[in-house]
Protein backbone atom coordinates (compact mmCIF):
# COMPACT_ATOMS: atom_id res chain seq x y z
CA UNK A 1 37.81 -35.80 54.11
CA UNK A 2 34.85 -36.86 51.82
CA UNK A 3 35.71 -38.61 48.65
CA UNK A 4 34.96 -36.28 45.79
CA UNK A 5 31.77 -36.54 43.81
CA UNK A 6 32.37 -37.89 40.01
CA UNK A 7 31.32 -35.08 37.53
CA UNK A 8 28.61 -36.73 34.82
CA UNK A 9 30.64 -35.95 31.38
CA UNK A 10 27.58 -36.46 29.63
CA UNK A 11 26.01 -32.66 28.09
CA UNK A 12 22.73 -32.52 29.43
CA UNK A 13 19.75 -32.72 27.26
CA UNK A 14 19.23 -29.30 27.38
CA UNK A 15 22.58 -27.69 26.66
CA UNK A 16 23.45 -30.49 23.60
CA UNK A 17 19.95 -29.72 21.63
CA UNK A 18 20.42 -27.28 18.66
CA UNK A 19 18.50 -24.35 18.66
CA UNK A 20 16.15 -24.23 15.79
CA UNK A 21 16.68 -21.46 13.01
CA UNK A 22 14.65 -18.22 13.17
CA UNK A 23 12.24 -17.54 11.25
CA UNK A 24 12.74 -14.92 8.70
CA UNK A 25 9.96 -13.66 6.84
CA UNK A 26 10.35 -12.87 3.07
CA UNK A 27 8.11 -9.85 1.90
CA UNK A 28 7.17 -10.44 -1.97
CA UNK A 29 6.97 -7.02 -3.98
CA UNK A 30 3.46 -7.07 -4.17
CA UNK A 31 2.91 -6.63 -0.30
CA UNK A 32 4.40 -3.44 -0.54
CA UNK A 33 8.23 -2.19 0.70
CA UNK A 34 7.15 -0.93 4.53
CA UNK A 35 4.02 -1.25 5.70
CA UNK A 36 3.83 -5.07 5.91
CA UNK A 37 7.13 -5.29 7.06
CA UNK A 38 6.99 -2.83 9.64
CA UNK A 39 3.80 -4.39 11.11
CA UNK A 40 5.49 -8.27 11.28
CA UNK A 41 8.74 -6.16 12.87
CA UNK A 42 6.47 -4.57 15.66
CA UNK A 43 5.61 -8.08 16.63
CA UNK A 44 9.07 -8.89 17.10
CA UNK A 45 10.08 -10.98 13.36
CA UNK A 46 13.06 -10.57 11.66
CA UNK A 47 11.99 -9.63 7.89
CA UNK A 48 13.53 -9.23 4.65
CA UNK A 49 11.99 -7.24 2.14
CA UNK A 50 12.13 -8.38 -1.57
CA UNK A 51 13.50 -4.92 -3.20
CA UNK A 52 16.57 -5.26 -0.52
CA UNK A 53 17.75 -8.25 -2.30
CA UNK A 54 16.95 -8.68 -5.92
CA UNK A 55 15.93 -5.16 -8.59
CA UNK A 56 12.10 -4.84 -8.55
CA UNK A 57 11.85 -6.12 -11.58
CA UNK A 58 13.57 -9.42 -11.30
CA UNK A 59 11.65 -12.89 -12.17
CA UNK A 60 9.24 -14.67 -9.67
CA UNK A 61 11.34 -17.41 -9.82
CA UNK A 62 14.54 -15.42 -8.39
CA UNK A 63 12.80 -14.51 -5.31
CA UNK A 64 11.18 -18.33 -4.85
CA UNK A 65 14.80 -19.51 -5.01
CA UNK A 66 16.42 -16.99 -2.88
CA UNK A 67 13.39 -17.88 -0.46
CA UNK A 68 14.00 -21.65 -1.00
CA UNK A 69 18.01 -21.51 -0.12
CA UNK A 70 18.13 -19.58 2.70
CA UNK A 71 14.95 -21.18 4.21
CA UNK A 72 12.67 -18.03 4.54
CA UNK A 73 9.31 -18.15 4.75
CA UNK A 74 7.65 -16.31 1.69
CA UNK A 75 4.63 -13.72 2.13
CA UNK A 76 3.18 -12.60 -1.51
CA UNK A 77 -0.42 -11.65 -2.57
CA UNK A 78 0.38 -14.25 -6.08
CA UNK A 79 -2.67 -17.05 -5.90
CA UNK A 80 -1.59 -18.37 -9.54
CA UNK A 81 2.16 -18.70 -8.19
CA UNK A 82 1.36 -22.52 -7.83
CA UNK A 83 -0.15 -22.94 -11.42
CA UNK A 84 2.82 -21.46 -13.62
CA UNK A 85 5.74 -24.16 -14.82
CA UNK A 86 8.82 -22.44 -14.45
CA UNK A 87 7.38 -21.02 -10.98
CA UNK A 88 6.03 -24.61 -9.20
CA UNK A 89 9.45 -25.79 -10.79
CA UNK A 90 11.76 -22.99 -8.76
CA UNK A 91 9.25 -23.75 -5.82
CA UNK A 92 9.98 -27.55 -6.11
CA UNK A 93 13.74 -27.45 -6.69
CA UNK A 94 14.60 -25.16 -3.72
CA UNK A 95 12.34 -26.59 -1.69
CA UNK A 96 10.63 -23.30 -0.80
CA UNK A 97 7.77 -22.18 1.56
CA UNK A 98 5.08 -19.93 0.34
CA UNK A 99 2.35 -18.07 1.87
CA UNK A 100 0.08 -16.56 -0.17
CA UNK A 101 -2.09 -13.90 2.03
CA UNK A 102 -5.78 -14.70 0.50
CA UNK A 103 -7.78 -11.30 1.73
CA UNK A 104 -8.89 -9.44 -0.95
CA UNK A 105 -9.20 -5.11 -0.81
CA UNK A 106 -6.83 -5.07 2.34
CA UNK A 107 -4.61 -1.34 2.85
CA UNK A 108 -1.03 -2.47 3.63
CA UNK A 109 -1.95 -1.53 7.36
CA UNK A 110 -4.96 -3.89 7.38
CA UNK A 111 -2.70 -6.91 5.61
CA UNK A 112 0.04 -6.34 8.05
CA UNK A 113 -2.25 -6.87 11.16
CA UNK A 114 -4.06 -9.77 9.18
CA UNK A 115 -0.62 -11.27 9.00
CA UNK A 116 0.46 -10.11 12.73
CA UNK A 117 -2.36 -12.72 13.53
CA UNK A 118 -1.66 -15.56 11.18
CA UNK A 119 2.51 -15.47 12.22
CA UNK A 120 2.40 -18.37 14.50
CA UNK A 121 0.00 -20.63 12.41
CA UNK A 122 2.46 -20.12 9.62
CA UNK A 123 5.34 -21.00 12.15
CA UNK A 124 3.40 -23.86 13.59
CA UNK A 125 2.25 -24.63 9.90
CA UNK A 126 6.07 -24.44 8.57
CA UNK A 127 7.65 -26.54 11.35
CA UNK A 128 5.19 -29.36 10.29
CA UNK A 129 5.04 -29.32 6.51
CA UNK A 130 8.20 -30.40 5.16
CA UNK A 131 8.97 -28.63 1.92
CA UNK A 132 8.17 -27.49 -0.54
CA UNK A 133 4.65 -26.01 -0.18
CA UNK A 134 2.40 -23.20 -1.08
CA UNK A 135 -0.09 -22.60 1.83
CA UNK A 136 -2.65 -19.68 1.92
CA UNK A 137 -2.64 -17.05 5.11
CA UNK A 138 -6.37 -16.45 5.15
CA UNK A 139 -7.92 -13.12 6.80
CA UNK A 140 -9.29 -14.88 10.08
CA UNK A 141 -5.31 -15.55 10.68
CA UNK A 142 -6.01 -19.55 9.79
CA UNK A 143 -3.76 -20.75 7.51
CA UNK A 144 -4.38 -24.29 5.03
CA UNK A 145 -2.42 -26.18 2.34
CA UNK A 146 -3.13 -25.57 -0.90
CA UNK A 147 -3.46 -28.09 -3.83
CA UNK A 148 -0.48 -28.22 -6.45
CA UNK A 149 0.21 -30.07 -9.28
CA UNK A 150 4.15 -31.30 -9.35
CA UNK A 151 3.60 -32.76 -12.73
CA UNK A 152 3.01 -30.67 -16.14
């Protein structure tokens, strides 16, 4: 009879390591309703689309906030998002993460495979940047930091 083997009560490294979040991508209004959507959904992301949440009209700074608190990364076509006040101040309070997709006389088709490609730089970019930050999603897929001003 063989003396019985002491079980380690320690969770392996593995099992006791929290799973990140996944990344949800926020459509802005501007990209369109479907097309964009359907084109990150295709390459497996989960996706919320800005008219399923908030009336069509509502203010920038809803959307930013929404964005901000539920830690979605935001997708709009808005390059002067980081120059308005009341915008760069929703963007700073909630801590949100922007994307702006920088490719000019794109079909909603062509922006959604433009943005198929740039999905895991904006991952990679998001997992590094601590918030908040407005980044551009450029046409080649690259993605880079843009320049704010916190202060007025």
């Amino acid at each position: 009879m063989g003396a019985r083997r002491k079980k380690s009560k320690k969770r392996s490294a593995a099992s006791s390591q929290r799973r990140p979040d996944p990344t949800v991508f926020f459509i802005d209004r501007n990209l369109g309703r479907s097309t964009v959507a359907a084109a990150l959904r295709t390459i497996g992301e989960q996706v919320e689309v800005h008219d399923d949440h908030l009336p069509s009209d509502a203010p920038d700074a809803d959307w930013i906030n929404l964005c901000g608190v539920r830690r979605w990364l935001a997708i709009t076509r808005d390059k002067n998002i980081r120059y308005r006040e009341w915008e760069k101040a929703s963007i700073r309070a909630s801590k949100a993460r922007i994307f702006v997709l920088r490719a000019k006389n794109l079909t909603g088709e062509e922006m959604g495979k433009v943005l198929a490609v740039a999905v895991p730089k904006m991952q990679s970019f998001s997992n590094k940047q601590a918030p908040p930050f407005v980044a551009a999603a450029y046409r080649d897929g690259s993605v880079k930091m843009l320049e704010m001003s916190w202060t007025n």
